[in-house]
PDB file of N, CA and C in Angstrom:
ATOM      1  N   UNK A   1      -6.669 -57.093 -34.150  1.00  0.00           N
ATOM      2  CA  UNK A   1      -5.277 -56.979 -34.551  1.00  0.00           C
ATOM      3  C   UNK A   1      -5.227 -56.336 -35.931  1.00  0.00           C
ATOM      4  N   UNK A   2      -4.583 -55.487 -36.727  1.00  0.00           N
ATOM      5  CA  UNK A   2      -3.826 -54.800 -37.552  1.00  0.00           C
ATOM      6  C   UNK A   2      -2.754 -54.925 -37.855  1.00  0.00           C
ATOM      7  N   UNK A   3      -2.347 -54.933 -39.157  1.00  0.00           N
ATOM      8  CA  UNK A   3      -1.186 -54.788 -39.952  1.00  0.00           C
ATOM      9  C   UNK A   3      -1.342 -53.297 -40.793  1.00  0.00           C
ATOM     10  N   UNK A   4       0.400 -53.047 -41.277  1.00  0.00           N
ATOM     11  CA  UNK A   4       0.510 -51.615 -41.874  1.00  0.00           C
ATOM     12  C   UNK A   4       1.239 -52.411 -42.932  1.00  0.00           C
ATOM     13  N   UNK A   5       1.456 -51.989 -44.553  1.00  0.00           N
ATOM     14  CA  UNK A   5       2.657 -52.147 -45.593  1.00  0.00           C
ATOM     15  C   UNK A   5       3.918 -51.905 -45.306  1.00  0.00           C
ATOM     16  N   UNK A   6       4.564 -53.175 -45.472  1.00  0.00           N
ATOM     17  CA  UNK A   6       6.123 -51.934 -45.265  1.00  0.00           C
ATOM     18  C   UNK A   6       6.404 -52.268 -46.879  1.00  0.00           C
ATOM     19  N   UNK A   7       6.755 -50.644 -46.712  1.00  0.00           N
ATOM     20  CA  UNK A   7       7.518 -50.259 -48.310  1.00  0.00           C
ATOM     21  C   UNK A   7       8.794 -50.588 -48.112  1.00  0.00           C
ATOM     22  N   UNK A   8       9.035 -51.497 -48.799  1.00  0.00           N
ATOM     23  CA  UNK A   8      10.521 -52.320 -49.086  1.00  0.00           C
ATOM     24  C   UNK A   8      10.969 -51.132 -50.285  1.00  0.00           C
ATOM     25  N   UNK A   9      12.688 -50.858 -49.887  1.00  0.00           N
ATOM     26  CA  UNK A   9      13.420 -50.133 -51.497  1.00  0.00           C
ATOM     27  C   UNK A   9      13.718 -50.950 -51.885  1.00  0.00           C
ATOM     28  N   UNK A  10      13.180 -50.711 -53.188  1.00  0.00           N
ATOM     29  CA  UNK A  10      13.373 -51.493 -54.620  1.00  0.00           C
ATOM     30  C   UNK A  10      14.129 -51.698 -54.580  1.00  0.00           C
ATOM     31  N   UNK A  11      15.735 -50.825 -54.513  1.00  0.00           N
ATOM     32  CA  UNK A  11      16.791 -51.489 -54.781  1.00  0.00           C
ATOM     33  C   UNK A  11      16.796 -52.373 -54.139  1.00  0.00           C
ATOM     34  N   UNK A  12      16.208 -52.560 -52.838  1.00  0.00           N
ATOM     35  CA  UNK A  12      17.025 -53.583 -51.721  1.00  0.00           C
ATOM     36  C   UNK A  12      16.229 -55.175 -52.125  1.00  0.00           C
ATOM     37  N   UNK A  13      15.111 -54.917 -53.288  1.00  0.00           N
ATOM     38  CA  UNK A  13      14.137 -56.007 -53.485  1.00  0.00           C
ATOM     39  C   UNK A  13      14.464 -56.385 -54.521  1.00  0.00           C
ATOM     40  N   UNK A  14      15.442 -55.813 -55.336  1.00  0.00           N
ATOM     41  CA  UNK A  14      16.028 -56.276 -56.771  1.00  0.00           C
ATOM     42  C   UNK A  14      17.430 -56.803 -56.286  1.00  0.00           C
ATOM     43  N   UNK A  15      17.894 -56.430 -55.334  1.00  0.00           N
ATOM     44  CA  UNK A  15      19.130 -57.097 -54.641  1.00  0.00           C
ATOM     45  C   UNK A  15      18.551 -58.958 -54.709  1.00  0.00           C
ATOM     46  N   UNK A  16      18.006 -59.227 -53.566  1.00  0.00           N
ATOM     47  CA  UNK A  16      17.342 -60.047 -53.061  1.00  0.00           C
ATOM     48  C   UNK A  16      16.404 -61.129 -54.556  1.00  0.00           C
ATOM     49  N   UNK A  17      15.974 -60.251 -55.469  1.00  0.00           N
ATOM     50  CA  UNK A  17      15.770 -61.169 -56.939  1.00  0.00           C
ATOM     51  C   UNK A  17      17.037 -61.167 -57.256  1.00  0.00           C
ATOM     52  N   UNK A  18      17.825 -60.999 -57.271  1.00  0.00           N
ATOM     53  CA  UNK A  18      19.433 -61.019 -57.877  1.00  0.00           C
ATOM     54  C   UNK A  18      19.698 -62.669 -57.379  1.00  0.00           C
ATOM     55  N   UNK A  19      19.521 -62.540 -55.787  1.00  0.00           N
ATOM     56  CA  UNK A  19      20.478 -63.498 -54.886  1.00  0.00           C
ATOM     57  C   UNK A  19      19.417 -64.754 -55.332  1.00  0.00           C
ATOM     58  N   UNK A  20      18.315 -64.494 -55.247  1.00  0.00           N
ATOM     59  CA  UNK A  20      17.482 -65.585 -55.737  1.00  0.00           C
ATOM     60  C   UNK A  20      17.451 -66.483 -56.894  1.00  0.00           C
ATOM     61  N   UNK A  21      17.507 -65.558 -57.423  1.00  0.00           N
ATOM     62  CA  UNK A  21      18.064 -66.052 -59.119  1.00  0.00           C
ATOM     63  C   UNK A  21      19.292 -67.001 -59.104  1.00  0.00           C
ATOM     64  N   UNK A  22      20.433 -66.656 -58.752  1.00  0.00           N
ATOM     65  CA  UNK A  22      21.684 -67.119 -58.720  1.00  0.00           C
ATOM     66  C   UNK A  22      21.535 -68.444 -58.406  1.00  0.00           C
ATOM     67  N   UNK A  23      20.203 -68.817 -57.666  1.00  0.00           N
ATOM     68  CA  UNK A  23      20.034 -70.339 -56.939  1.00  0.00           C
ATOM     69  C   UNK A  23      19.291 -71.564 -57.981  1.00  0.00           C
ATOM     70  N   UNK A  24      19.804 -72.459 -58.092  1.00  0.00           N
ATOM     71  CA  UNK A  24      19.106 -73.382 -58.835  1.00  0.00           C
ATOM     72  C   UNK A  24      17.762 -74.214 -58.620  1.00  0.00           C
ATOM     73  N   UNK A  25      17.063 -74.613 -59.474  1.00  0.00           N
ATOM     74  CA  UNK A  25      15.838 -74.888 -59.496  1.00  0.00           C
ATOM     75  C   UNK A  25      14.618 -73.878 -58.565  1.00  0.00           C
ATOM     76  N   UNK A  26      15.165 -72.797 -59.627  1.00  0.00           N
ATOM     77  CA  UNK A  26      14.129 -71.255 -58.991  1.00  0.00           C
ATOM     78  C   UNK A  26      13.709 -71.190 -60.370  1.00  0.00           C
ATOM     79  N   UNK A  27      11.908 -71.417 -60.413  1.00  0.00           N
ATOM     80  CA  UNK A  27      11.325 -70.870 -61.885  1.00  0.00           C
ATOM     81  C   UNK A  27      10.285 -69.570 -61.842  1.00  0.00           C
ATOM     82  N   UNK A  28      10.249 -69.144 -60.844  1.00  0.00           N
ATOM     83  CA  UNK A  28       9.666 -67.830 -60.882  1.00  0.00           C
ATOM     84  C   UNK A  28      10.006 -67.497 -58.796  1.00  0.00           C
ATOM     85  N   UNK A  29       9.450 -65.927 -59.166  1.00  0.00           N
ATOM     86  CA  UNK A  29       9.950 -64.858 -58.132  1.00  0.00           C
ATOM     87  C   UNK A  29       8.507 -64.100 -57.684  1.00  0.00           C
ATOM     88  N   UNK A  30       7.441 -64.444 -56.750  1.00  0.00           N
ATOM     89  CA  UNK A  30       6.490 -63.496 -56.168  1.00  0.00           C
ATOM     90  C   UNK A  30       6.898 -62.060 -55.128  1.00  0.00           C
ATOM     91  N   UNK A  31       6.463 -61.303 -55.924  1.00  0.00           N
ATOM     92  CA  UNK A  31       6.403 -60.359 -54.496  1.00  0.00           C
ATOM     93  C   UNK A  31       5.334 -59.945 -54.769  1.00  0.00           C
ATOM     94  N   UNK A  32       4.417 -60.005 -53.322  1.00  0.00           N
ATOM     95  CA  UNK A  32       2.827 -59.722 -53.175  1.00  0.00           C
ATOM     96  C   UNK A  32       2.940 -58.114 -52.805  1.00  0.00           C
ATOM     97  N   UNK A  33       2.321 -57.112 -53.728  1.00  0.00           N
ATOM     98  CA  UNK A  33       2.274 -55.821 -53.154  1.00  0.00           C
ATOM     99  C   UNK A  33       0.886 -55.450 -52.788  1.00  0.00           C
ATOM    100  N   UNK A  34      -0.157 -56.359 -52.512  1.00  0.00           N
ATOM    101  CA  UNK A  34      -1.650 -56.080 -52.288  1.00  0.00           C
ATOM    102  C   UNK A  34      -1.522 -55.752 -50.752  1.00  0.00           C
ATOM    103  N   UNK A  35      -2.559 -54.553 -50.182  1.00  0.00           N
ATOM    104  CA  UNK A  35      -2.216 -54.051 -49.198  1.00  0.00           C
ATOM    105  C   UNK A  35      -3.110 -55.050 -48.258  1.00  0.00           C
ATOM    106  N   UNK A  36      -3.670 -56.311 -48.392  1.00  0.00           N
ATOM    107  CA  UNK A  36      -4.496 -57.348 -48.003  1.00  0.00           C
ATOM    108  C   UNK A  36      -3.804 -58.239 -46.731  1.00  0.00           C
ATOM    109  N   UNK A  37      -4.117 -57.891 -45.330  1.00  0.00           N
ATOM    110  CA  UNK A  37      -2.903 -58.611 -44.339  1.00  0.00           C
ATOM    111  C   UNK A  37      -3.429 -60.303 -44.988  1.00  0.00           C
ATOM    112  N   UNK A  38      -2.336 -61.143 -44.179  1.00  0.00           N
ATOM    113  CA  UNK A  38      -2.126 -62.392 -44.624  1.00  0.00           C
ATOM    114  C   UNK A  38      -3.386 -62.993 -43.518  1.00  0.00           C
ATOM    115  N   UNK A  39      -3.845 -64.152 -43.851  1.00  0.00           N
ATOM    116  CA  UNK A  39      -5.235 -64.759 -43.634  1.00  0.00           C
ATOM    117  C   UNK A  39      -4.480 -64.660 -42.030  1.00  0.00           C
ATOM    118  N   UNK A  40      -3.128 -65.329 -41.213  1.00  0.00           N
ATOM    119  CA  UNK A  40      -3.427 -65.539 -39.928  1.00  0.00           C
ATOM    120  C   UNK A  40      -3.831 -64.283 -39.403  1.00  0.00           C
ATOM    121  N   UNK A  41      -3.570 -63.313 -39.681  1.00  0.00           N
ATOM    122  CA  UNK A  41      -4.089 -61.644 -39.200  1.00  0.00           C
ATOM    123  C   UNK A  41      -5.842 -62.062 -39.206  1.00  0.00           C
ATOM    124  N   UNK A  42      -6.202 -62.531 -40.081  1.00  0.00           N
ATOM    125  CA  UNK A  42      -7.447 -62.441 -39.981  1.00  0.00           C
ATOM    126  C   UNK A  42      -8.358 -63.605 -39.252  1.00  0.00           C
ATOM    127  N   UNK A  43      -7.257 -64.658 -39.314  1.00  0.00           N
ATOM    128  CA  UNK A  43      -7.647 -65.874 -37.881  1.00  0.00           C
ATOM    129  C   UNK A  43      -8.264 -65.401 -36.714  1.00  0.00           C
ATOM    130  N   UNK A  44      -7.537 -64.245 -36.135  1.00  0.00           N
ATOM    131  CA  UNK A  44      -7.446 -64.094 -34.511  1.00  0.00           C
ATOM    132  C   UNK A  44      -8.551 -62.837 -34.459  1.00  0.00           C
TER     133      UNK A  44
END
């Protein structure tokens, strides 16, 4: 099995830290840009 990056637009990812923010008891914001699929990709 394989995974590809999807390139998210910034704007649409600074939208989305916007909406996040606005929410209470939020003390930080990850976005993972390592092109590394997530471990269940690598389960199977």
């Amino acid at each position: 099995m394989s995974s590809s990056v999807y390139e998210m637009d910034f704007d649409y990812l600074k939208e989305i830290i916007s909406e996040v923010q606005r929410k209470e008891n939020i003390g930080d914001i990850f976005y993972d840009i390592t092109t590394k699929p997530p471990g269940i990709i690598e389960w199977e």
